[in-house]
C-alpha atoms as a PDB file:
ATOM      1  CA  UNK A   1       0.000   0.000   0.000  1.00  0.00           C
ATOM      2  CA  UNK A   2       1.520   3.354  -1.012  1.00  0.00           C
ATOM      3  CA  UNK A   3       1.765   6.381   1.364  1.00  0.00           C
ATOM      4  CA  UNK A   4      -0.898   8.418  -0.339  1.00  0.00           C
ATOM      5  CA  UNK A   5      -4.033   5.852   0.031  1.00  0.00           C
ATOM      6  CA  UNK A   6      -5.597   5.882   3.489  1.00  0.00           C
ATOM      7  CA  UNK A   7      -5.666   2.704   5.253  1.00  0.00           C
ATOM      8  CA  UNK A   8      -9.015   0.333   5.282  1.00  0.00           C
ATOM      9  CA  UNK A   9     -11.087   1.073   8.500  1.00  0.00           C
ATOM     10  CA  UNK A  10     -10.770  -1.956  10.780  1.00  0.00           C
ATOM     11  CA  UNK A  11     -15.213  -2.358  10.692  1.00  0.00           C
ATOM     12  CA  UNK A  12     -16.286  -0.286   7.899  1.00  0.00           C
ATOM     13  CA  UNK A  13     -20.202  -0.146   7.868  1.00  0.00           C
ATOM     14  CA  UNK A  14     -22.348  -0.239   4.875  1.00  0.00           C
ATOM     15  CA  UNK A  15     -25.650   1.254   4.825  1.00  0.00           C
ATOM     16  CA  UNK A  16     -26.755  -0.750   1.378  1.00  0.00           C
ATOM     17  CA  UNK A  17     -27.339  -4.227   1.594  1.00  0.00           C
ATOM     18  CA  UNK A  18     -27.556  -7.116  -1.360  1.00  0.00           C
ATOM     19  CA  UNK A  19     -30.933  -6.537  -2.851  1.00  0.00           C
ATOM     20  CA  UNK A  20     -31.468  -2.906  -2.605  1.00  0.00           C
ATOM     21  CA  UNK A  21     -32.573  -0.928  -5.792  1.00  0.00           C
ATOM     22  CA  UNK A  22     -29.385   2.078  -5.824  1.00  0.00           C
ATOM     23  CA  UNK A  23     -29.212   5.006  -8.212  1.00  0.00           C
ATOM     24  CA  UNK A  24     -25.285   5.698  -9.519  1.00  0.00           C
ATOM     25  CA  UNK A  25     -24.995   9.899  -8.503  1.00  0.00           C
ATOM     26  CA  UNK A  26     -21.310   9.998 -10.122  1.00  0.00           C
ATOM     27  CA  UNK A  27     -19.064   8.252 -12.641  1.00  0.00           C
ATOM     28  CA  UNK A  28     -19.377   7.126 -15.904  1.00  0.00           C
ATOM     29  CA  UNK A  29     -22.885   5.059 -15.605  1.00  0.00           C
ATOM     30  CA  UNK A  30     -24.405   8.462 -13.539  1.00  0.00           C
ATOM     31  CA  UNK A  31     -28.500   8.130 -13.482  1.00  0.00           C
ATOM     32  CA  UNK A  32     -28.718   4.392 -13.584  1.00  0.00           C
ATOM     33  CA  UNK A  33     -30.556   2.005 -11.390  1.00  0.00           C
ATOM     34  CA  UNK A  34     -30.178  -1.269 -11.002  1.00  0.00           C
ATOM     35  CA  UNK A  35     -30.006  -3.739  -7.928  1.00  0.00           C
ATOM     36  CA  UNK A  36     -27.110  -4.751  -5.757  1.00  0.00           C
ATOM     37  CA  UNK A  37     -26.139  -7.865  -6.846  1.00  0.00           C
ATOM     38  CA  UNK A  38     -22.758  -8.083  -4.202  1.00  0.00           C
ATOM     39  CA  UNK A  39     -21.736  -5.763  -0.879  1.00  0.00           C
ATOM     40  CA  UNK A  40     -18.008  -5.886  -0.561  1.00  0.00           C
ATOM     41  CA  UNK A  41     -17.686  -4.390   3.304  1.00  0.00           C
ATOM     42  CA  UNK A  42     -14.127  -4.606   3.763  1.00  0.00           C
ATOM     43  CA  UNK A  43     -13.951  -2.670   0.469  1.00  0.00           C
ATOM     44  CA  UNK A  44     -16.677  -0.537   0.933  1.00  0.00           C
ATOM     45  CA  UNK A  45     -17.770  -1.108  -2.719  1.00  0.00           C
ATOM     46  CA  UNK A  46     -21.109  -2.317  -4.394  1.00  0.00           C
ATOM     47  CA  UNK A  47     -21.541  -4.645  -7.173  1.00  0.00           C
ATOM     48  CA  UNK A  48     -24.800  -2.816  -9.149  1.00  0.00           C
ATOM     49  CA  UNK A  49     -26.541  -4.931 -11.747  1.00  0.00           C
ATOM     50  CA  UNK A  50     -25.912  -3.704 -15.389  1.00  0.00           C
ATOM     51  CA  UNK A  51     -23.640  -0.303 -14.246  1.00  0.00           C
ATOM     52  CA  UNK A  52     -19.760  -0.492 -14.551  1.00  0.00           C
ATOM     53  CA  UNK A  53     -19.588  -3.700 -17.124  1.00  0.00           C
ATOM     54  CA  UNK A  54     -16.226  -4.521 -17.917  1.00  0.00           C
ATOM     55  CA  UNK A  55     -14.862  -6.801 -20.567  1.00  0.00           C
ATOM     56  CA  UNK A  56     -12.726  -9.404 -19.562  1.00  0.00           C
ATOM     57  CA  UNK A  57     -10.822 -11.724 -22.542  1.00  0.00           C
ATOM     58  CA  UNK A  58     -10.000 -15.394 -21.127  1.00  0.00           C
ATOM     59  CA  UNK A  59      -8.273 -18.121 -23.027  1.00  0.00           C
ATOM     60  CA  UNK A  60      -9.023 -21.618 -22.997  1.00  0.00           C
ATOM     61  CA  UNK A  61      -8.004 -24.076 -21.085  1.00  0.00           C
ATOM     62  CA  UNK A  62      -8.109 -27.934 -21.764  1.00  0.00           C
ATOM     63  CA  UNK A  63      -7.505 -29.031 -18.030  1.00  0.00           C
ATOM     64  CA  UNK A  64      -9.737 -31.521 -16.941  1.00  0.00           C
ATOM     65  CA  UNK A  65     -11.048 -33.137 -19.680  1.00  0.00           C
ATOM     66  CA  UNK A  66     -13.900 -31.970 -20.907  1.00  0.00           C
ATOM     67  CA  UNK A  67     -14.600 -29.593 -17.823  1.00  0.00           C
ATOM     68  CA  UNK A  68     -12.291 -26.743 -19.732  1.00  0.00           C
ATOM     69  CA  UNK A  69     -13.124 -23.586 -20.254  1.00  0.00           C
ATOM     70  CA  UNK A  70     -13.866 -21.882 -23.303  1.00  0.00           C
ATOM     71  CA  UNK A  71     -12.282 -18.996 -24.812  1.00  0.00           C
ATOM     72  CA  UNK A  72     -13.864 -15.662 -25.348  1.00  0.00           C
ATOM     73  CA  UNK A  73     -14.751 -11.922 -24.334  1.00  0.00           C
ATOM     74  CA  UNK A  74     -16.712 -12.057 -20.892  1.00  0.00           C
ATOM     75  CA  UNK A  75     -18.698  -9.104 -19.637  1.00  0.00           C
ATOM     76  CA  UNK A  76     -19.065  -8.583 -16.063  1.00  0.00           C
ATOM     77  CA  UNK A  77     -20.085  -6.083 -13.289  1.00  0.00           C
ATOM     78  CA  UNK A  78     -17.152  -4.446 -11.593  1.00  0.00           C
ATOM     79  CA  UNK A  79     -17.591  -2.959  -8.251  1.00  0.00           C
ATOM     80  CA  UNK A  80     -18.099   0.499  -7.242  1.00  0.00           C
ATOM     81  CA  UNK A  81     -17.426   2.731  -4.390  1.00  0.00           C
ATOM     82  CA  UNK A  82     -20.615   3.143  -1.967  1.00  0.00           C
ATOM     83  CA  UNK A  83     -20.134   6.700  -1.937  1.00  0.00           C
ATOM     84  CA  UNK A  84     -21.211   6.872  -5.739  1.00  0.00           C
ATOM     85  CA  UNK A  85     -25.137   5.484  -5.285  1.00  0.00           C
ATOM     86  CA  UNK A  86     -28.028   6.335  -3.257  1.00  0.00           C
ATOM     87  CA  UNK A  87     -30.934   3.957  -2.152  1.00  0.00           C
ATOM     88  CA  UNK A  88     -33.978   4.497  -4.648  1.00  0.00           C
ATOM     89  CA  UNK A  89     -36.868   4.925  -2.372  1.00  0.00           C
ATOM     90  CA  UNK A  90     -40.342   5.453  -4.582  1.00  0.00           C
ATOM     91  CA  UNK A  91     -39.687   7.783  -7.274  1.00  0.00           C
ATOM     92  CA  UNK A  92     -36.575   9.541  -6.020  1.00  0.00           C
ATOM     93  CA  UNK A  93     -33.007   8.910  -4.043  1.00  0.00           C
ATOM     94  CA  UNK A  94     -32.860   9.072   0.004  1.00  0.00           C
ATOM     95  CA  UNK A  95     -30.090   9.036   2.501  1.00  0.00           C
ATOM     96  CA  UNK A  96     -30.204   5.666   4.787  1.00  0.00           C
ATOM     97  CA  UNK A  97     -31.014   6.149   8.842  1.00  0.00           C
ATOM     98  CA  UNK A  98     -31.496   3.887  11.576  1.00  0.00           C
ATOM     99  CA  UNK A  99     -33.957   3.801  14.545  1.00  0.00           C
ATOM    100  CA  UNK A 100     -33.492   1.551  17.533  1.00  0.00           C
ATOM    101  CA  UNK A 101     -36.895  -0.214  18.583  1.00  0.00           C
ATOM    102  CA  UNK A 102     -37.320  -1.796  21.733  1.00  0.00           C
ATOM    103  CA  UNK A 103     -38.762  -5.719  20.737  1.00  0.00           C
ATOM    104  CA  UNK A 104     -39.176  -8.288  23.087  1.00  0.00           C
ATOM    105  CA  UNK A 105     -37.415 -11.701  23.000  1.00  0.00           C
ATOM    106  CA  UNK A 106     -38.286 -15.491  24.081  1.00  0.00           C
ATOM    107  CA  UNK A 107     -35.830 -17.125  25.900  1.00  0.00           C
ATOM    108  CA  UNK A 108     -35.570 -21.122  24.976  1.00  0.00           C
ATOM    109  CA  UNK A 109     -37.090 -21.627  28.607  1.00  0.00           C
ATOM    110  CA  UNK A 110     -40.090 -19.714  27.768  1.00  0.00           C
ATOM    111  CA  UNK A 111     -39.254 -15.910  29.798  1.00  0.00           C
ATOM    112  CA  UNK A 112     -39.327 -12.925  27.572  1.00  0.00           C
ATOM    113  CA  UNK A 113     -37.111 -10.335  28.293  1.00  0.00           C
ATOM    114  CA  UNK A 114     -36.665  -6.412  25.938  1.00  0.00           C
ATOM    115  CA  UNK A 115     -34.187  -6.005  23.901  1.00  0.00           C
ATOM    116  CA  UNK A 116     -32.922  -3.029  21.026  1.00  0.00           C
ATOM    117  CA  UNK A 117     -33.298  -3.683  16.850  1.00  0.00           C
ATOM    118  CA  UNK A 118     -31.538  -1.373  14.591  1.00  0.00           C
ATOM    119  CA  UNK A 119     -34.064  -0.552  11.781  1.00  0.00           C
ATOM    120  CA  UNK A 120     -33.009   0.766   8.450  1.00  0.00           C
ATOM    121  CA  UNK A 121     -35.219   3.981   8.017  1.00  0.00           C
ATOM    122  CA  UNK A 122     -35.277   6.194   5.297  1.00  0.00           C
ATOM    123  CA  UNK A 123     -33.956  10.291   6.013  1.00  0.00           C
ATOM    124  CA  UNK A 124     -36.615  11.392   3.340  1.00  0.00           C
ATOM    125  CA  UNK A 125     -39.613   9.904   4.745  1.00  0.00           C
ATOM    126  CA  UNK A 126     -38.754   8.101   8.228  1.00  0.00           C
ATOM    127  CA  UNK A 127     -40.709   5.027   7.153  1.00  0.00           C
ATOM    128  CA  UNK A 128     -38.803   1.298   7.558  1.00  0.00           C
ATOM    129  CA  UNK A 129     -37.098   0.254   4.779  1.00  0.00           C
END
């Protein structure tokens, strides 16, 4: 790692999760939606269906038998930053939240007892995601 880049937090936290419908606000592929196919946390990158395709040319390989590969041009998603999309929430973007609610639990042995959930709300409209 060069001097320049800024070291990996040691927990990085991702507000998006594998599923979510994201808009791309910056880059090359800025205005399209699509849904997160892959969350790399570590990372802190997105894999978006259909935005940042890049071509990848393999060669073939005969290893195996007939289990080799075949030659070609493959197209594939590459991963981009979190920082460039926003959750799609109705017809426009909003910023991700979180509310703790107070739930109560069952015990194996049958005793309930209170406990906190972090719910993913949305800073436009405050309802649950």
């Amino acid at each position: 790692m060069s001097s320049h880049q800024s070291k990996p937090k040691k927990n990085p936290s991702v507000s998006i999760k594998k599923g979510d419908t994201v808009k791309v606000i910056a880059g090359k592929d800025k205005g399209a939606e699509g849904k997160v196919i892959q969350v790399l946390r570590e990372e802190q990158r997105v894999v978006v269906e259909g935005v940042n395709r890049m071509k990848r040319h393999t060669k073939v390989q005969n290893q195996g038998g007939r289990a080799g590969t075949t030659g070609g041009i493959i197209t594939a998603e590459a991963p981009i930053h979190v920082s460039n999309v926003m959750l799609v929430e109705g017809d426009g973007v909003t910023r991700v939240g979180f509310r703790r609610d107070e739930v109560t639990k069952r015990r194996p042995d049958g005793s309930e007892y209170t406990a906190n959930r972090s719910v993913r709300i949305s800073r436009k409209s405050g309802k649950d995601i």
